[in-house]
C-alpha atoms as a PDB file:
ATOM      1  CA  UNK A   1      89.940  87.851  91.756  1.00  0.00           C
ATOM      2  CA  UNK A   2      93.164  90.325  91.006  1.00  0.00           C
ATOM      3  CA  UNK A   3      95.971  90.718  93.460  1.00  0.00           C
ATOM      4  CA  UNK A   4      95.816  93.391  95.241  1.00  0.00           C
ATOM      5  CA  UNK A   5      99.464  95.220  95.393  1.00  0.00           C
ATOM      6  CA  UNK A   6      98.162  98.288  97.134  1.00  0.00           C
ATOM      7  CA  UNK A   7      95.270  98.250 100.187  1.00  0.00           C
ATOM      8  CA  UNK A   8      92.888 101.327 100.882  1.00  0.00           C
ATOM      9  CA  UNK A   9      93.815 103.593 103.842  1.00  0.00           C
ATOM     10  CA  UNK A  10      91.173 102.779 106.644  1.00  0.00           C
ATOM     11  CA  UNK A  11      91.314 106.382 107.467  1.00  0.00           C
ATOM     12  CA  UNK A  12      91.439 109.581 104.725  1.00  0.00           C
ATOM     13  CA  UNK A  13      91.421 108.589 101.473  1.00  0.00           C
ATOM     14  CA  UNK A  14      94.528 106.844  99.298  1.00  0.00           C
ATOM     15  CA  UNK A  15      96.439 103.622  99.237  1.00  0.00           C
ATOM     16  CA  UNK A  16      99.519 101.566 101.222  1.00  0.00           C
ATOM     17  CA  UNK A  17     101.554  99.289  99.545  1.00  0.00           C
ATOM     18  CA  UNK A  18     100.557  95.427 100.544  1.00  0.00           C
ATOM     19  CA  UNK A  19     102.340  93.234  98.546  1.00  0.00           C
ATOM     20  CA  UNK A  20     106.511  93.436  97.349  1.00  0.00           C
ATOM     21  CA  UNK A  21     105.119  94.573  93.974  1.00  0.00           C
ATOM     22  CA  UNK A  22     103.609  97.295  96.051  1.00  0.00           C
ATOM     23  CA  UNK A  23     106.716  98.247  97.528  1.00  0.00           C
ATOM     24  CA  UNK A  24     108.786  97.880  94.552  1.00  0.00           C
ATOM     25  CA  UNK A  25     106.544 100.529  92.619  1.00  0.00           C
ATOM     26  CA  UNK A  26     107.308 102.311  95.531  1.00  0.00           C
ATOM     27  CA  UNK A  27     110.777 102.105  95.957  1.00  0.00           C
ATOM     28  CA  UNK A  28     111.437 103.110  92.552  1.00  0.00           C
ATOM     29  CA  UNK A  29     109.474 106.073  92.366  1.00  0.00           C
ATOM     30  CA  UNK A  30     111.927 107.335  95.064  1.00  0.00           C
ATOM     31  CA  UNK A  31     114.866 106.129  93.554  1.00  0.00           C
ATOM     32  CA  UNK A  32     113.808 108.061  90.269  1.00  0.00           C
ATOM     33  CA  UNK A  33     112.706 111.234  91.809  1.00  0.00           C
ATOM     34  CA  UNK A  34     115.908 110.988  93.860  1.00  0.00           C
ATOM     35  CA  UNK A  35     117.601 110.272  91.168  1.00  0.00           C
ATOM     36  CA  UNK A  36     116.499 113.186  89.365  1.00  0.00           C
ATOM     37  CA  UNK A  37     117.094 115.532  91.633  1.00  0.00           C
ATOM     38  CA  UNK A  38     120.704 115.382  90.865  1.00  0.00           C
ATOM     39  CA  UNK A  39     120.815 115.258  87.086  1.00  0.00           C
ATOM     40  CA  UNK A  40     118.262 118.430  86.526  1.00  0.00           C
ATOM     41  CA  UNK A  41     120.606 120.218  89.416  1.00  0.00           C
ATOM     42  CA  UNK A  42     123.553 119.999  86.771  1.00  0.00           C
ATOM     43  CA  UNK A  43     121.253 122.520  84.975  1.00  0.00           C
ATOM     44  CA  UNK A  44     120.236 125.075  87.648  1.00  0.00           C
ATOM     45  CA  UNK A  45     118.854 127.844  85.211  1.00  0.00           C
ATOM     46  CA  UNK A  46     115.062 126.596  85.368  1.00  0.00           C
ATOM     47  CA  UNK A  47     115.604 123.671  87.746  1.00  0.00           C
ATOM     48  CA  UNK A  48     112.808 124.206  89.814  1.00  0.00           C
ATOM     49  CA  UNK A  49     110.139 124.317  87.540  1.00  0.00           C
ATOM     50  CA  UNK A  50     111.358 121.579  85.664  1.00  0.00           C
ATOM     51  CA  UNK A  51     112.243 119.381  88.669  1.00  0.00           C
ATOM     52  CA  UNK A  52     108.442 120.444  90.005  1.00  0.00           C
ATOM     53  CA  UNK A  53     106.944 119.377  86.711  1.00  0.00           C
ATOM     54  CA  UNK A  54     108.839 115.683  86.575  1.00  0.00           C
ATOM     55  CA  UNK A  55     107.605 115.525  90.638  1.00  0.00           C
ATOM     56  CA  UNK A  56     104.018 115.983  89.554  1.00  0.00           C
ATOM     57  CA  UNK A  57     104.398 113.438  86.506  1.00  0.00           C
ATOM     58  CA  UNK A  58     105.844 110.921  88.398  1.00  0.00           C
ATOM     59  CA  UNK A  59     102.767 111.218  91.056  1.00  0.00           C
ATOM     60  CA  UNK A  60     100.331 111.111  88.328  1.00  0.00           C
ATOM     61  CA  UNK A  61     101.543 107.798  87.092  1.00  0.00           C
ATOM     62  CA  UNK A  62     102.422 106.858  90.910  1.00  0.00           C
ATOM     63  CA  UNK A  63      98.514 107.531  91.790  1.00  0.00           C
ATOM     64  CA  UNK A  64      97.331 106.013  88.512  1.00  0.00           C
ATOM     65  CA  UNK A  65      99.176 102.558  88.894  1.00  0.00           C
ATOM     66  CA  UNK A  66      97.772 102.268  92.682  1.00  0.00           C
ATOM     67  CA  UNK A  67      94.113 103.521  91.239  1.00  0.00           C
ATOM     68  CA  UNK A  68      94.655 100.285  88.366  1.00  0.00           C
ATOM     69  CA  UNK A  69      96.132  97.871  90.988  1.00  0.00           C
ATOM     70  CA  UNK A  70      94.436  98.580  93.979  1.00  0.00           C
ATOM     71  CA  UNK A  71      91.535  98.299  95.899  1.00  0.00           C
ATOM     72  CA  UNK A  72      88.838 101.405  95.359  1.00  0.00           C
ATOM     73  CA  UNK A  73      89.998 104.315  96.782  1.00  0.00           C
ATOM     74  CA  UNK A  74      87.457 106.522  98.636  1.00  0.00           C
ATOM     75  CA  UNK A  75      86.984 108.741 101.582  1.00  0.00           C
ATOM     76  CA  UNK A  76      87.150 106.236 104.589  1.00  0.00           C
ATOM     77  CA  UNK A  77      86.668 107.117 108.700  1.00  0.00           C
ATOM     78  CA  UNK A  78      87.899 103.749 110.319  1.00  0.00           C
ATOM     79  CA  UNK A  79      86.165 100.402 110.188  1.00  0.00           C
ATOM     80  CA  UNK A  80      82.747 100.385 108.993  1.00  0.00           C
ATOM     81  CA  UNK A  81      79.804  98.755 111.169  1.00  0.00           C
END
């Protein structure tokens, strides 16, 4: 059985972080988008499209490392019984 580093939301659909692995994946897709923020303002001609482009990257691999490490993600409406 795999670790699990990121649970299923009991309610809506998406993940949680559950393990420090979890949290570190976390914590360092704020850090970068944070990050970011700051260098692409240095260029402001087409920052916001550019800045909006990285954002949706970064959730894309975000969502696809919690789809890979976590547990199946699918609409959920509390505890099943």
């Amino acid at each position: 059985m795999k670790k699990v580093w990121f649970k299923a939301k009991r309610y809506g659909w998406g993940w949680y972080p559950a393990t420090w692995q979890g949290w570190l994946i976390l914590l360092a897709f704020g850090v970068i988008i944070t990050a970011m923020s700051f260098v692409f303002e240095k260029d402001a001609t087409n920052f916001l499209w550019e800045y909006l482009t990285f954002v949706f990257v970064c959730s894309c691999i975000l969502i696809f490392i919690c789809y890979k490490t976590g547990e199946k993600a699918e609409w959920r409406w509390g505890d099943k019984k």
